[in-house]
PDB file of N, CA and C in Angstrom:
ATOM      1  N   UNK A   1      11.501 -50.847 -23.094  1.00  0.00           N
ATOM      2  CA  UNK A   1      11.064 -51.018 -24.472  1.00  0.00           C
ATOM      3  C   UNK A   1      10.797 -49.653 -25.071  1.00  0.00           C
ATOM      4  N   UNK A   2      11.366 -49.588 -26.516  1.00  0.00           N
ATOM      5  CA  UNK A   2      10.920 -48.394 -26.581  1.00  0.00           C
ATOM      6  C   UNK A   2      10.203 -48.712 -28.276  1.00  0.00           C
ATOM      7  N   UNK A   3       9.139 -47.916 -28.422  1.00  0.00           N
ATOM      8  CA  UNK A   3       8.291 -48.020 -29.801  1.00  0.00           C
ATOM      9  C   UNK A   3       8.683 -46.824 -30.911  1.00  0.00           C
ATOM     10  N   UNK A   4       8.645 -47.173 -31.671  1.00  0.00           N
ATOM     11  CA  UNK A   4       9.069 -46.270 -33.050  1.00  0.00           C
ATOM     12  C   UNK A   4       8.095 -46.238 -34.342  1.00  0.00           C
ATOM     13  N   UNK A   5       7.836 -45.216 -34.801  1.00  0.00           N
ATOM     14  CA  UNK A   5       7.105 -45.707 -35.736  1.00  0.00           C
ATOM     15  C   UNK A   5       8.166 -45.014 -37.384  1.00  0.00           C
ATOM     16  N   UNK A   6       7.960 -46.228 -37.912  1.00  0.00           N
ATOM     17  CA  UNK A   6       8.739 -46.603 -39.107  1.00  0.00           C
ATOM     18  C   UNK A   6       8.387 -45.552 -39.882  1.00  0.00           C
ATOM     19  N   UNK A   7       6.666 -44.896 -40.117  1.00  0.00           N
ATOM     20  CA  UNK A   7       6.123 -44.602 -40.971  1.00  0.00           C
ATOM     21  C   UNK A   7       6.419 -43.453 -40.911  1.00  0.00           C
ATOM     22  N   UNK A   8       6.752 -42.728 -39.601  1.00  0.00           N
ATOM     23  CA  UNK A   8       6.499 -41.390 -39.708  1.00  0.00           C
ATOM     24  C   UNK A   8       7.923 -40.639 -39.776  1.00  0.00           C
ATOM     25  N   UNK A   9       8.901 -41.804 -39.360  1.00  0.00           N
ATOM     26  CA  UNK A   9      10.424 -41.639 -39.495  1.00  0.00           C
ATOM     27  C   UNK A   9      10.692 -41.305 -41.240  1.00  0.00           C
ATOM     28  N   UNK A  10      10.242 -42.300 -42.258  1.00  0.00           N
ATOM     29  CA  UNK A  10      10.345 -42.394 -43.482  1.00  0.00           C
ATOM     30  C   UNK A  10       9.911 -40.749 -43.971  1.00  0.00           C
ATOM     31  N   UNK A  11       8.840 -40.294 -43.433  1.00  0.00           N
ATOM     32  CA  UNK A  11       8.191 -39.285 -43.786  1.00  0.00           C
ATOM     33  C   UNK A  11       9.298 -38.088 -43.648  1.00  0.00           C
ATOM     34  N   UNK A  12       9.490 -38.039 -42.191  1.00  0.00           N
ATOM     35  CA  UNK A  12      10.013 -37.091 -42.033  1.00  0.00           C
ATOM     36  C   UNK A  12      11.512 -37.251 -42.604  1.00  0.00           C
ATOM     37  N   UNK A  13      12.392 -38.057 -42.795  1.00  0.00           N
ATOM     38  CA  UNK A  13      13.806 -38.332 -43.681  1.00  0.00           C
ATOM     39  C   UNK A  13      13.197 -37.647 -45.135  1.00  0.00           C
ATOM     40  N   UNK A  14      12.247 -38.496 -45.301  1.00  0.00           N
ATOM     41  CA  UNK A  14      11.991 -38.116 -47.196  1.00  0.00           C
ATOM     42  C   UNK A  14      12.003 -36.144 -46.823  1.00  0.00           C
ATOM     43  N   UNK A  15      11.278 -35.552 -46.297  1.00  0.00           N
ATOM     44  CA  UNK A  15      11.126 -34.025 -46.059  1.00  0.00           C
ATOM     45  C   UNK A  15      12.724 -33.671 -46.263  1.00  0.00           C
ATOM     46  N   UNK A  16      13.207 -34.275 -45.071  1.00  0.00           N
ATOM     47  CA  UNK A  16      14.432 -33.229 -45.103  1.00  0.00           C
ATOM     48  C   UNK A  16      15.346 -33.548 -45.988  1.00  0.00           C
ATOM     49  N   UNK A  17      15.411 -34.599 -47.084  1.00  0.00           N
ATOM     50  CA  UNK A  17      16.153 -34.834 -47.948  1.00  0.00           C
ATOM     51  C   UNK A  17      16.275 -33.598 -48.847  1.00  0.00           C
ATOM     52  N   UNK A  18      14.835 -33.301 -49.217  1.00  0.00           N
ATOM     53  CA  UNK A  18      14.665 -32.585 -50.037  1.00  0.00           C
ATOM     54  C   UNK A  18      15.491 -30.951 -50.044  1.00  0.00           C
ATOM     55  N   UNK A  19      15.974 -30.858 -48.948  1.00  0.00           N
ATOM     56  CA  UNK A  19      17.362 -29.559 -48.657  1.00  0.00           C
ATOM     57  C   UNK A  19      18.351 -30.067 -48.204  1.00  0.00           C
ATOM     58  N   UNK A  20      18.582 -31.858 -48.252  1.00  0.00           N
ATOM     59  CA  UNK A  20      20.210 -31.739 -47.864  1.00  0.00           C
ATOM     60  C   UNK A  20      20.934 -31.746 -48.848  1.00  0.00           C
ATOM     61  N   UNK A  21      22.043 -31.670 -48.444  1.00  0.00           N
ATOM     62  CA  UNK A  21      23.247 -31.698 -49.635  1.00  0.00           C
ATOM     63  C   UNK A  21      23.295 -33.080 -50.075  1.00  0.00           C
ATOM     64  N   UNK A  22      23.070 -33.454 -51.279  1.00  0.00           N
ATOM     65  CA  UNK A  22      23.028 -34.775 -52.208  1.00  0.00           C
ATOM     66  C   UNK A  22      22.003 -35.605 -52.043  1.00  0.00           C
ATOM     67  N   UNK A  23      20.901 -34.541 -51.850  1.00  0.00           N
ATOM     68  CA  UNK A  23      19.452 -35.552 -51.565  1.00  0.00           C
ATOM     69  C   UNK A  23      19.067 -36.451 -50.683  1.00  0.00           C
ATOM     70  N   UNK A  24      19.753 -36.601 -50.060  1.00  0.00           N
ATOM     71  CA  UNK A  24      19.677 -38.367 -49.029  1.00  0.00           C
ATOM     72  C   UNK A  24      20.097 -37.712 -47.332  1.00  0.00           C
ATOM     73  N   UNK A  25      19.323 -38.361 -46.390  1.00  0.00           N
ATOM     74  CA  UNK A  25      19.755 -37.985 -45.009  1.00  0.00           C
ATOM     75  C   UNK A  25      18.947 -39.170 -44.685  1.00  0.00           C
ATOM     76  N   UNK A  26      19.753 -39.210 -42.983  1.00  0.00           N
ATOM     77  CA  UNK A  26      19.782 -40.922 -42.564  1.00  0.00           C
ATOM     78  C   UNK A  26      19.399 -39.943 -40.725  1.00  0.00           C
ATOM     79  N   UNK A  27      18.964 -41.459 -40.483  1.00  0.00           N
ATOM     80  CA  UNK A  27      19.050 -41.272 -39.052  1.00  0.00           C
ATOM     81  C   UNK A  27      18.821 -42.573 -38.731  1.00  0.00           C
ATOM     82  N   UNK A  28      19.920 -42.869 -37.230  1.00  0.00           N
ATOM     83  CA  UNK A  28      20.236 -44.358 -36.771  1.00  0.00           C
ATOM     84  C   UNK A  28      18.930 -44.287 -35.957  1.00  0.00           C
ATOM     85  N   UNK A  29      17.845 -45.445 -35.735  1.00  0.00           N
ATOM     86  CA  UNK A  29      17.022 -45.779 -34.634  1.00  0.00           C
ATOM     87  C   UNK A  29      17.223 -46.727 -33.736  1.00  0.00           C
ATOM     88  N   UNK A  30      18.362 -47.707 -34.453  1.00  0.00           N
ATOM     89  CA  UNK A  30      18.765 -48.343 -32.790  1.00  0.00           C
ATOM     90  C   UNK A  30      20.395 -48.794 -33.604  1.00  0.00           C
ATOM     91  N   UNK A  31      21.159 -48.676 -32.486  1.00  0.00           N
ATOM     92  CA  UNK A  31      22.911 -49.403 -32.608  1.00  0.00           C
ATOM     93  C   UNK A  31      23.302 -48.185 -32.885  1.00  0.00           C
ATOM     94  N   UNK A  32      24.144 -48.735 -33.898  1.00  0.00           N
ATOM     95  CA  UNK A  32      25.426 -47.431 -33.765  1.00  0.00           C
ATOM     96  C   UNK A  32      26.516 -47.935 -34.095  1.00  0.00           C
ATOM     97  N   UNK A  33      27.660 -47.089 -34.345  1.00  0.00           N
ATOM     98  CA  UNK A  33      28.980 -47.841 -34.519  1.00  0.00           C
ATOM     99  C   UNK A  33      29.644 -48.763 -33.669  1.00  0.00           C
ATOM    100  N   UNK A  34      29.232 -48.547 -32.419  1.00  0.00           N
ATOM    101  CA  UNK A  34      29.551 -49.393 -30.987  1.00  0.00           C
ATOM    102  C   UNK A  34      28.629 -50.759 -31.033  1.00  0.00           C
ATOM    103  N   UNK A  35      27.763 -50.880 -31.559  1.00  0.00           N
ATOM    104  CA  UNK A  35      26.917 -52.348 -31.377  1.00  0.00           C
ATOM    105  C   UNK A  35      27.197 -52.953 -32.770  1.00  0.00           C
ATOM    106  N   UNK A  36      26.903 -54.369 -32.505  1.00  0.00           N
ATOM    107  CA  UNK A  36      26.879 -55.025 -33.443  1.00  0.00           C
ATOM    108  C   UNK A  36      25.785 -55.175 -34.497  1.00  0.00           C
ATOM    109  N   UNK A  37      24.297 -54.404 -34.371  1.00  0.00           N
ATOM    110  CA  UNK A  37      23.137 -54.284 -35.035  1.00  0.00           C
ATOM    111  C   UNK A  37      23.234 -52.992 -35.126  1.00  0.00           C
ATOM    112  N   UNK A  38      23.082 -52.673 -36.356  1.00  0.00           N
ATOM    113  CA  UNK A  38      22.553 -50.880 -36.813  1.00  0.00           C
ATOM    114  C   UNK A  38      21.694 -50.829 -37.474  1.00  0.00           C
ATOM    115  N   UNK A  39      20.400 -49.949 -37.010  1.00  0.00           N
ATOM    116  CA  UNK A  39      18.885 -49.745 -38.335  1.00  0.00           C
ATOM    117  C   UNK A  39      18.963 -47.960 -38.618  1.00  0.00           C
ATOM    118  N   UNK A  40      18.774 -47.972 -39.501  1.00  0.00           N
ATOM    119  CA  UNK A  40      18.780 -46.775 -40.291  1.00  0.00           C
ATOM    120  C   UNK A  40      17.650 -46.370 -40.962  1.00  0.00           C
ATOM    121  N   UNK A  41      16.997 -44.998 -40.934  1.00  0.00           N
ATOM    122  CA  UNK A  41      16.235 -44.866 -41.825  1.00  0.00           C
ATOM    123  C   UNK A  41      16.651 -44.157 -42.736  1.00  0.00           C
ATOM    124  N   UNK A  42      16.966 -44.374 -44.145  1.00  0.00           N
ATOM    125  CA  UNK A  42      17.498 -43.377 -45.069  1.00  0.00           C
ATOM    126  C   UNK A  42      16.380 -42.822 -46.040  1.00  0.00           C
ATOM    127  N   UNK A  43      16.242 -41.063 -46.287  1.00  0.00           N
ATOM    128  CA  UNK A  43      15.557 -40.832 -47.155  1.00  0.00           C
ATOM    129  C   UNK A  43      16.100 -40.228 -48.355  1.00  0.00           C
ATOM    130  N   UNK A  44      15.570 -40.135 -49.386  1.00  0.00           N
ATOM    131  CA  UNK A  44      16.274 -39.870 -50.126  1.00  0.00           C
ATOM    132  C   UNK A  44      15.552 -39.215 -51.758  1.00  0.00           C
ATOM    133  N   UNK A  45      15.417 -38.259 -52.759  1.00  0.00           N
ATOM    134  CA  UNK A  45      14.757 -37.735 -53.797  1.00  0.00           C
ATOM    135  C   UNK A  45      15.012 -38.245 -54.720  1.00  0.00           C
ATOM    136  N   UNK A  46      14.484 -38.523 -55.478  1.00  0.00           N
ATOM    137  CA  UNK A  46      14.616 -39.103 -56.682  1.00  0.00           C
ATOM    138  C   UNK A  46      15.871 -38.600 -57.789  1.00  0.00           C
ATOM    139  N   UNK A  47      16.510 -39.567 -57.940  1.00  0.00           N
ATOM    140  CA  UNK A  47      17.469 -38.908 -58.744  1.00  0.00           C
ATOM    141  C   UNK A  47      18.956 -39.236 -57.778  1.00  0.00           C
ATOM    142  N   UNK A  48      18.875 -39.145 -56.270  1.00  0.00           N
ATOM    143  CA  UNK A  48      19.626 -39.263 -55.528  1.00  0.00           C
ATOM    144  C   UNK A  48      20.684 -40.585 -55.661  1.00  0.00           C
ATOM    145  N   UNK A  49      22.043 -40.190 -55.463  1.00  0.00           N
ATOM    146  CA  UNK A  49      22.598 -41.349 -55.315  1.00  0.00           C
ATOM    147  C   UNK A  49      23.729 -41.869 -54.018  1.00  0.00           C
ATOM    148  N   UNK A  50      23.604 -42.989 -53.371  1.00  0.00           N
ATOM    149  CA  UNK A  50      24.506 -43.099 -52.381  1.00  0.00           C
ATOM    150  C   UNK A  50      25.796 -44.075 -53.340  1.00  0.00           C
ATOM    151  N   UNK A  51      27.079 -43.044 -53.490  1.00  0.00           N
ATOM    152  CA  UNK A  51      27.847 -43.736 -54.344  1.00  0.00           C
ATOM    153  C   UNK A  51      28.266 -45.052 -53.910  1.00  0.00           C
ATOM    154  N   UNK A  52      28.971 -46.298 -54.822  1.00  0.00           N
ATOM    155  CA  UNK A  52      29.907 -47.282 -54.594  1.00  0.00           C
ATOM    156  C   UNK A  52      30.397 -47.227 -53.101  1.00  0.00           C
ATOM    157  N   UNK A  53      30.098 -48.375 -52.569  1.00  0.00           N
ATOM    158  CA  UNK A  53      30.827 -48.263 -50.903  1.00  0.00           C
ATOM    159  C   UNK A  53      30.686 -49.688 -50.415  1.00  0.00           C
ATOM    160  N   UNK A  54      31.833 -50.201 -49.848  1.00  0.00           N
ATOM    161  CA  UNK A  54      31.499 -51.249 -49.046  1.00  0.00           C
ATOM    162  C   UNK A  54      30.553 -51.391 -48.167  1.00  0.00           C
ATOM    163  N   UNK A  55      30.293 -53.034 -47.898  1.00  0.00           N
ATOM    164  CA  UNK A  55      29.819 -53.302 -47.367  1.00  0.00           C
ATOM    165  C   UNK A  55      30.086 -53.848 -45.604  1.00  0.00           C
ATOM    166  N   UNK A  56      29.599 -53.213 -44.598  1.00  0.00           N
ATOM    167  CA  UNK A  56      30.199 -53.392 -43.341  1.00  0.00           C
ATOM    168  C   UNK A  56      30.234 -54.078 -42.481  1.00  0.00           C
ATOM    169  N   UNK A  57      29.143 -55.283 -43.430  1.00  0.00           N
ATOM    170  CA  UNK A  57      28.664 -56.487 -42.257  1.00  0.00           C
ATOM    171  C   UNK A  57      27.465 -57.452 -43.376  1.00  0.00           C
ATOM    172  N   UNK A  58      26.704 -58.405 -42.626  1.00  0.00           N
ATOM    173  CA  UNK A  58      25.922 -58.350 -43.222  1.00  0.00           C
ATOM    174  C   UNK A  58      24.368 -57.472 -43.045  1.00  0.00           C
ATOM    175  N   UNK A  59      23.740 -57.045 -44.495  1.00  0.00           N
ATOM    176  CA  UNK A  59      22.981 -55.566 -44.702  1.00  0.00           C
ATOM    177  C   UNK A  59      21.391 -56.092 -45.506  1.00  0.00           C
ATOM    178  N   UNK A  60      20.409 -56.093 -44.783  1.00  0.00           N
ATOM    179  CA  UNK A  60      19.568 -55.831 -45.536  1.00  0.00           C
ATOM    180  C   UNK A  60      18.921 -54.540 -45.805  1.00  0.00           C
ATOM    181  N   UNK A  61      17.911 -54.197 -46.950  1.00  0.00           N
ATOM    182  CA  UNK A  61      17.019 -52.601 -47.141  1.00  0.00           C
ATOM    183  C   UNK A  61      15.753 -53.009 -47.646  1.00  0.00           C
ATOM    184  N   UNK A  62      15.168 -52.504 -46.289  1.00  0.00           N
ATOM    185  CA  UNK A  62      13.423 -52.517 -46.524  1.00  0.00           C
ATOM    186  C   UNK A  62      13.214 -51.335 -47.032  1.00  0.00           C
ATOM    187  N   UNK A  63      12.536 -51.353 -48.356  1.00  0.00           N
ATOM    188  CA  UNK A  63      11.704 -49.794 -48.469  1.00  0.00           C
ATOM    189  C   UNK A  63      10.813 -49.632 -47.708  1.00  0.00           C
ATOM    190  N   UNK A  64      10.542 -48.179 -47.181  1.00  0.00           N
ATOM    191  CA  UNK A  64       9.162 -48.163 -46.791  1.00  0.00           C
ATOM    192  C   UNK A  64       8.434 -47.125 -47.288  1.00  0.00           C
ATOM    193  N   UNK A  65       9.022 -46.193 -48.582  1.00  0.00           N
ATOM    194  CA  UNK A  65       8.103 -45.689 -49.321  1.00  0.00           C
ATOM    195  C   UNK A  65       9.200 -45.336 -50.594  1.00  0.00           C
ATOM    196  N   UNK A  66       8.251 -45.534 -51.585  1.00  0.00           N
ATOM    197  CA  UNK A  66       8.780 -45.206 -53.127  1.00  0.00           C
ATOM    198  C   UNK A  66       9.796 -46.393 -53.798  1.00  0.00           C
ATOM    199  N   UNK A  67      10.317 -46.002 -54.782  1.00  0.00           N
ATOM    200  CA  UNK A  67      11.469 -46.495 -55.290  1.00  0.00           C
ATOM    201  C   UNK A  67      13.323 -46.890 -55.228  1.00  0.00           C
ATOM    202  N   UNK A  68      13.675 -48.123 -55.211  1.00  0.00           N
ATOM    203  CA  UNK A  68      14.919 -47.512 -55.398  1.00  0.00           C
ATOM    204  C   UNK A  68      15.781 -48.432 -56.507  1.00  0.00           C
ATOM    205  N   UNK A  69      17.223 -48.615 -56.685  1.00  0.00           N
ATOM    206  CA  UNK A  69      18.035 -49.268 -57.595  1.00  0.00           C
ATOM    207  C   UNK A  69      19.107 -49.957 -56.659  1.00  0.00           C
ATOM    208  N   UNK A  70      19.366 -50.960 -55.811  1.00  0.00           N
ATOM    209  CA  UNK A  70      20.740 -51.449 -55.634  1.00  0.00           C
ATOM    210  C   UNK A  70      21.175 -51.892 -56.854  1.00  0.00           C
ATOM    211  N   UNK A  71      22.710 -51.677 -57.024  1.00  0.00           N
ATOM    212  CA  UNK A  71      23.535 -51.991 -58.387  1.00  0.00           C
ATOM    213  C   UNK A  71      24.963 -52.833 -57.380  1.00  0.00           C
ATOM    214  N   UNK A  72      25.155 -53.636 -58.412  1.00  0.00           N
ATOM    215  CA  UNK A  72      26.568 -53.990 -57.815  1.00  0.00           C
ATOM    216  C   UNK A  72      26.976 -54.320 -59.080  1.00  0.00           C
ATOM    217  N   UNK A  73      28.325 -54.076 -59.548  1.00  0.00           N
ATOM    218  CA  UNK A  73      29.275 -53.992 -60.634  1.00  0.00           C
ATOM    219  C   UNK A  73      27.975 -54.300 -61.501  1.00  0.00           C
ATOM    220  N   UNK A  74      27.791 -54.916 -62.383  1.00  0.00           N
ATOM    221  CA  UNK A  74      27.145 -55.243 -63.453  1.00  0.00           C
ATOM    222  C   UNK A  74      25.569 -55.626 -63.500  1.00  0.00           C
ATOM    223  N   UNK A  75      25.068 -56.141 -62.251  1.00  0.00           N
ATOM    224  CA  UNK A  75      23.873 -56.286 -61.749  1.00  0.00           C
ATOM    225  C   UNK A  75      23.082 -55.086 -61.338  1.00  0.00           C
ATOM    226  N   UNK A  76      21.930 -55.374 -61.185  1.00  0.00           N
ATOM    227  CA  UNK A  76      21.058 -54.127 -60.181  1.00  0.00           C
ATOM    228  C   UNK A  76      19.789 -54.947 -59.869  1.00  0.00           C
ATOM    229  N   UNK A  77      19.246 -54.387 -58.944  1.00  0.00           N
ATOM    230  CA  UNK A  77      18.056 -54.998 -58.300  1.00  0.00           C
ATOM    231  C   UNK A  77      16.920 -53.837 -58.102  1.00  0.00           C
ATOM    232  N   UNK A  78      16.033 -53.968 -59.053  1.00  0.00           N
ATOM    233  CA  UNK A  78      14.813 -52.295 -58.412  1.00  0.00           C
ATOM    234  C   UNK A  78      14.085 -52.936 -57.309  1.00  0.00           C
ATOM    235  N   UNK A  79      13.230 -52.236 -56.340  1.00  0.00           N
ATOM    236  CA  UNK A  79      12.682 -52.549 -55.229  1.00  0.00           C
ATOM    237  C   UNK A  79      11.379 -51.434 -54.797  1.00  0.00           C
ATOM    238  N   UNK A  80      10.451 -52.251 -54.818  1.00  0.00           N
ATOM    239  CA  UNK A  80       9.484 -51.083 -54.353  1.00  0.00           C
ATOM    240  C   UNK A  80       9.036 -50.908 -52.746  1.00  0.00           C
ATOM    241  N   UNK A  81       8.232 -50.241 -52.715  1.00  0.00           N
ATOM    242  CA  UNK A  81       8.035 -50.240 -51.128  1.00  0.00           C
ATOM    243  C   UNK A  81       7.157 -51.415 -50.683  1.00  0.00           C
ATOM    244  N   UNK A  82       7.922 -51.994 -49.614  1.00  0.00           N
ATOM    245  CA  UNK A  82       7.197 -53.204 -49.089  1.00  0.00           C
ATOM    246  C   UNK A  82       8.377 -54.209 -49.211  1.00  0.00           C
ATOM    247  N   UNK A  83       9.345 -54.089 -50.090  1.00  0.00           N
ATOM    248  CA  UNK A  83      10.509 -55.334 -50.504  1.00  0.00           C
ATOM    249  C   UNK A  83      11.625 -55.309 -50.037  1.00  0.00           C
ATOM    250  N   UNK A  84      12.073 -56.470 -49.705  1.00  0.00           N
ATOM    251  CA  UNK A  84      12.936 -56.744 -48.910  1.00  0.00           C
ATOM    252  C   UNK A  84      14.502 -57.099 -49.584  1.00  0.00           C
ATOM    253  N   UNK A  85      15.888 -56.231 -49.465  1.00  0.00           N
ATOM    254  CA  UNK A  85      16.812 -56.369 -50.725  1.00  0.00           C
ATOM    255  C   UNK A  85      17.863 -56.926 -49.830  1.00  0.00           C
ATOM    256  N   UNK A  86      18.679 -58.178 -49.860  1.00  0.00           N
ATOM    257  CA  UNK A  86      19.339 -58.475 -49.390  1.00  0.00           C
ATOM    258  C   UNK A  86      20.834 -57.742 -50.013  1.00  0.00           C
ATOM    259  N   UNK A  87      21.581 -57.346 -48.765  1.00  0.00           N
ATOM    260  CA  UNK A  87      22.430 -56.653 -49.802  1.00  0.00           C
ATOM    261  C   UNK A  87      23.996 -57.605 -50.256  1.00  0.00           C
ATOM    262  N   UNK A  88      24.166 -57.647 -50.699  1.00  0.00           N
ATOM    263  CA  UNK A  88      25.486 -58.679 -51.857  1.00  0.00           C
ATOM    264  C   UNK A  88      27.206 -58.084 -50.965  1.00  0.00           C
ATOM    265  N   UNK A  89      27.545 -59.034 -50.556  1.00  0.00           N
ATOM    266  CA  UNK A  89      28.718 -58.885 -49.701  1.00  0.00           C
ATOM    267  C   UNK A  89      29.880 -57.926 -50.693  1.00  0.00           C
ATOM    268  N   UNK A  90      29.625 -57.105 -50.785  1.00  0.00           N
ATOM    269  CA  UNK A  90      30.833 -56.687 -52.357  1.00  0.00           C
ATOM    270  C   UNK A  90      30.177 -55.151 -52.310  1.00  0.00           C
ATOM    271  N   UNK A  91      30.954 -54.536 -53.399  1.00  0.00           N
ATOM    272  CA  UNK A  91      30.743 -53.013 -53.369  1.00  0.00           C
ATOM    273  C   UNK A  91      29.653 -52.881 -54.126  1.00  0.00           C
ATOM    274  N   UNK A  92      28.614 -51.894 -53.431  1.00  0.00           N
ATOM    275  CA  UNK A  92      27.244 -51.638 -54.198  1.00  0.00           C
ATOM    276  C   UNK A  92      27.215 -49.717 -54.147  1.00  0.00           C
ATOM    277  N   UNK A  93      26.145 -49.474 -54.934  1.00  0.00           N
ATOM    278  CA  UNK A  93      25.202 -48.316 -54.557  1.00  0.00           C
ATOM    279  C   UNK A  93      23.994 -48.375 -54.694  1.00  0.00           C
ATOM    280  N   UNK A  94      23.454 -47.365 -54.626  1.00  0.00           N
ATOM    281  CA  UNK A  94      21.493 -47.381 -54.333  1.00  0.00           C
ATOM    282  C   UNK A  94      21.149 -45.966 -55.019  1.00  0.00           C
ATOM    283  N   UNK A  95      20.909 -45.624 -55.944  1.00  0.00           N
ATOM    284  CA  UNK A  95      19.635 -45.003 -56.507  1.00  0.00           C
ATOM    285  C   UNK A  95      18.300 -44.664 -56.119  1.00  0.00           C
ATOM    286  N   UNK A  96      17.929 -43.373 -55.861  1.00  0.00           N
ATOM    287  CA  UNK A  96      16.191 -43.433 -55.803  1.00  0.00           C
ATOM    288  C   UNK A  96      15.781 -43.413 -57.121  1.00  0.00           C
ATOM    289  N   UNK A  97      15.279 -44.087 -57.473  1.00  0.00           N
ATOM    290  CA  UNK A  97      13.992 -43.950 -58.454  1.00  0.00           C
ATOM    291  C   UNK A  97      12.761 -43.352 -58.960  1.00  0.00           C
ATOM    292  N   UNK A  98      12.567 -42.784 -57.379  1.00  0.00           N
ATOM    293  CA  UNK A  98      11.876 -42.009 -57.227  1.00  0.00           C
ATOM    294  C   UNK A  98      12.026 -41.658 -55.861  1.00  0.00           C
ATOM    295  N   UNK A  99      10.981 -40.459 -55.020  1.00  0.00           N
ATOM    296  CA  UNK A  99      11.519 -40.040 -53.749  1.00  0.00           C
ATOM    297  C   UNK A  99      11.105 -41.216 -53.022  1.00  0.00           C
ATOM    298  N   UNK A 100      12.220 -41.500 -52.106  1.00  0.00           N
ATOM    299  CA  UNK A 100      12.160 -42.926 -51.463  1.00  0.00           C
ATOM    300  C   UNK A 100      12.496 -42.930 -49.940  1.00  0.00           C
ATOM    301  N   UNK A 101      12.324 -44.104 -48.949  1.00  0.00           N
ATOM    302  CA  UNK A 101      12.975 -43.959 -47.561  1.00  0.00           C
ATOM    303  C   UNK A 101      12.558 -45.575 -47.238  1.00  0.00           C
ATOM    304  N   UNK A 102      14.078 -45.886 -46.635  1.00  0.00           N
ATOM    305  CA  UNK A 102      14.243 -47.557 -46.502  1.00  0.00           C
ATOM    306  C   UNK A 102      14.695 -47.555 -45.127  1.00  0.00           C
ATOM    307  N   UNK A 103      14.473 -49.304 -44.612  1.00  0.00           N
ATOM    308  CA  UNK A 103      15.301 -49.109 -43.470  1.00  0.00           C
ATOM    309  C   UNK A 103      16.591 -50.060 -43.562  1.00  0.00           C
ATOM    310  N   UNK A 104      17.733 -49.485 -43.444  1.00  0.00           N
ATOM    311  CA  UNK A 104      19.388 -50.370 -43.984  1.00  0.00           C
ATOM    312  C   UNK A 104      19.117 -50.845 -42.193  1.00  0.00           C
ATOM    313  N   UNK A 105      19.778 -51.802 -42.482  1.00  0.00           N
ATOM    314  CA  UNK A 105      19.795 -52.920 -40.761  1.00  0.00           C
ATOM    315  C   UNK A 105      21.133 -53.832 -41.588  1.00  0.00           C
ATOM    316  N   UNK A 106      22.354 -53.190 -40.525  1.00  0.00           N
ATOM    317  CA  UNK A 106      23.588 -53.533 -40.752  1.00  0.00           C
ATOM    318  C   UNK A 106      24.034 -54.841 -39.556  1.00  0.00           C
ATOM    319  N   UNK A 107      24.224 -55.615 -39.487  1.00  0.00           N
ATOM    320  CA  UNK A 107      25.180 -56.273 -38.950  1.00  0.00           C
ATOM    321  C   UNK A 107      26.018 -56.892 -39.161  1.00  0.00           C
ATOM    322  N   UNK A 108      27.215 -56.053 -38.326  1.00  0.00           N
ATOM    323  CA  UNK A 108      28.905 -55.331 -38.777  1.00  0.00           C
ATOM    324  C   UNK A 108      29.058 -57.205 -38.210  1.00  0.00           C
ATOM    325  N   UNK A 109      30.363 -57.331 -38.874  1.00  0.00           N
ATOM    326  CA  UNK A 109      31.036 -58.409 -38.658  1.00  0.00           C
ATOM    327  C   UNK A 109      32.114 -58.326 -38.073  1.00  0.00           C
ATOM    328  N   UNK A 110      32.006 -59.522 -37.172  1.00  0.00           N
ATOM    329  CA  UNK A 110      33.896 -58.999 -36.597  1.00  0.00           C
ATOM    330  C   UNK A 110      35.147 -59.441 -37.277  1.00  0.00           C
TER     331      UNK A 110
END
């Protein structure tokens, strides 16, 4: 078994966003491209955007601090920290709203 803490992952993503290239940096905490479950913590600055991209399975995004925007063609969904965004089988992106860090939990379909 191994323990993780969500809170301090979010923390430290939101930090290093703030010098990556296009605001946003991720890190996998369990799966991977090889498993069928992937969790992610993505952080990301306000203003940041993860462009239009399919979807790889089915995807939910927990915030766990700040703001964000899922959009899909004509829709959008804001989400604060604590909410749970189911993500829409079709091409989306995500917006921070403000400086933000979620956890994406992918499961890829075969």
């Amino acid at each position: 078994m191994q323990k993780i803490s969500l809170d301090a992952l979010a923390r430290q993503q939101m930090g290093l966003a703030v010098t990556a290239g296009g605001g946003h940096t991720a890190d996998t905490v369990f799966g991977g491209h090889e498993k069928v479950l992937r969790q992610t913590v993505v952080g990301m600055v306000a203003g940041a955007r993860l462009a239009e991209h399919e979807n790889p399975g089915e995807a939910t995004v927990l915030v766990l601090r700040g703001r964000l925007r899922l959009s899909v063609a004509d829709l959008s969904w804001d989400a604060d920290q604590g909410d749970l965004l189911i993500v829409p089988d079709s091409r989306h992106s995500v917006e921070a709203l403000e400086d933000c860090a979620f956890l994406l939990t992918v499961a890829k379909l075969s």
